[in-house]
C-alpha atoms as a PDB file:
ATOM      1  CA  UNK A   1       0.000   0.000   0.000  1.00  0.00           C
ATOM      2  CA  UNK A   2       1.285   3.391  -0.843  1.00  0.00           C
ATOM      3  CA  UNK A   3       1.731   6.083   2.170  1.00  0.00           C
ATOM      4  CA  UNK A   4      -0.227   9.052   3.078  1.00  0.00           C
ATOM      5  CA  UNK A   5       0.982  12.269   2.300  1.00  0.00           C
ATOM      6  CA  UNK A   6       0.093  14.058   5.708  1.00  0.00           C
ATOM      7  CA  UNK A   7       1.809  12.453   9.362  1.00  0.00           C
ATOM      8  CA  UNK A   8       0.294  13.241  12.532  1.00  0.00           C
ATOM      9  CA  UNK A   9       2.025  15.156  15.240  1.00  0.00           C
ATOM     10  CA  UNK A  10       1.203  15.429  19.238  1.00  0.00           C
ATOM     11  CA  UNK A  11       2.459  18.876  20.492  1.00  0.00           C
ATOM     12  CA  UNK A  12       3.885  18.867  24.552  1.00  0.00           C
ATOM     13  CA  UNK A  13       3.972  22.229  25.918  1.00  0.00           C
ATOM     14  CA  UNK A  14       7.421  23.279  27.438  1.00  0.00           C
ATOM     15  CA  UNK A  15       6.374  24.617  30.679  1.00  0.00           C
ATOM     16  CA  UNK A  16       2.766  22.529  32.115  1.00  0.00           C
ATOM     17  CA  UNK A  17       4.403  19.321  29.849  1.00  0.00           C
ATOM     18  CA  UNK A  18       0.611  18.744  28.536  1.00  0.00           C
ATOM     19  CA  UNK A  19      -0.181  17.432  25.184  1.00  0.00           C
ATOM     20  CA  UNK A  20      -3.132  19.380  24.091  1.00  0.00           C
ATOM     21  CA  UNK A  21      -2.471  19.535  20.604  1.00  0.00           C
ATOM     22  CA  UNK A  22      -2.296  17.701  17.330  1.00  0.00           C
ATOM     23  CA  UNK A  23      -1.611  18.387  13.692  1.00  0.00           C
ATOM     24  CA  UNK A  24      -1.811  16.819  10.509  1.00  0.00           C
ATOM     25  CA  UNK A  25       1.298  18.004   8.897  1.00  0.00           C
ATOM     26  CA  UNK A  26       1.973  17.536   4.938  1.00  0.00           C
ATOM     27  CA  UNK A  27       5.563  15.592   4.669  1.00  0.00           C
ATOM     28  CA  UNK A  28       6.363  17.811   1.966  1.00  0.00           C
ATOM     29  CA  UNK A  29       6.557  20.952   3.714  1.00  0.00           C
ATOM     30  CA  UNK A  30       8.186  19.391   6.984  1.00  0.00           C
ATOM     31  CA  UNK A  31      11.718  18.049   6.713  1.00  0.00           C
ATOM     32  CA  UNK A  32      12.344  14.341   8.144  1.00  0.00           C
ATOM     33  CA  UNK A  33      13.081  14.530  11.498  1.00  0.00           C
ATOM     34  CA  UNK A  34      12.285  17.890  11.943  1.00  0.00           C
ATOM     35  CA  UNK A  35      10.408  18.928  14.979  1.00  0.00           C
ATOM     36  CA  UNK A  36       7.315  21.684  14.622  1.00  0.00           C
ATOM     37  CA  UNK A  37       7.256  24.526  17.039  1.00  0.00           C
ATOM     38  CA  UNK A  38       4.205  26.822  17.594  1.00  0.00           C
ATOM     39  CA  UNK A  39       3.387  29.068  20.181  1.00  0.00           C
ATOM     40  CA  UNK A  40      -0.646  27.852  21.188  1.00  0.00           C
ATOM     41  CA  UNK A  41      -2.180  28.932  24.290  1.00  0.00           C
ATOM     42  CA  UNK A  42      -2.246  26.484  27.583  1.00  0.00           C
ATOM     43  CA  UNK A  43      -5.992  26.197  28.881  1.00  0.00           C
ATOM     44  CA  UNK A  44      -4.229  25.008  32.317  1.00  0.00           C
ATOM     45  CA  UNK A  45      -2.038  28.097  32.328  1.00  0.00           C
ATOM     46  CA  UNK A  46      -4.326  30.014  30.752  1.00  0.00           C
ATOM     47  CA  UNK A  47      -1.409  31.899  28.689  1.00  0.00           C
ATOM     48  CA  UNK A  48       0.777  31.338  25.229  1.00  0.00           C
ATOM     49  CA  UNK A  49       3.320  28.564  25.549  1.00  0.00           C
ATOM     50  CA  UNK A  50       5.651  27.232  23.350  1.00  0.00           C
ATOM     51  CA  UNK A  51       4.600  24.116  22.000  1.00  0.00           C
ATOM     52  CA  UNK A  52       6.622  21.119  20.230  1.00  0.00           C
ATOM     53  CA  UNK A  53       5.203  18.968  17.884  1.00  0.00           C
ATOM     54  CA  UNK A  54       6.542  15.163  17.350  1.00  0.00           C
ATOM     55  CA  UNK A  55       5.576  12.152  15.207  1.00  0.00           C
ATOM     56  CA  UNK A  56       3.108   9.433  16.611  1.00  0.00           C
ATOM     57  CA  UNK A  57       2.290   6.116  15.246  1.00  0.00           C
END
């Protein structure tokens, strides 16, 4: 079977360590191995943390 052009990523936030987040992120426009990194805002924390995304299976 032929893989999917889009992996799924789980984001951990660097201060609460929470995983609130996750993507669908096109393999073209994301290098392999390459982490994502987005500022989203922490519900728990209630203000903007950085975020960073990683592969799941």
């Amino acid at each position: 079977m032929a893989k999917g052009k889009c992996t799924y990523q789980v984001g951990k936030a660097a201060e609460g360590g929470r995983t609130d987040y996750v993507y669908a992120v096109n393999k073209k426009n994301l290098p392999t191995g390459e982490k994502l990194k987005l500022k989203k805002y922490d519900k728990q924390l209630r203000k903007h943390v950085l975020y960073t995304f990683k592969d799941v299976k």
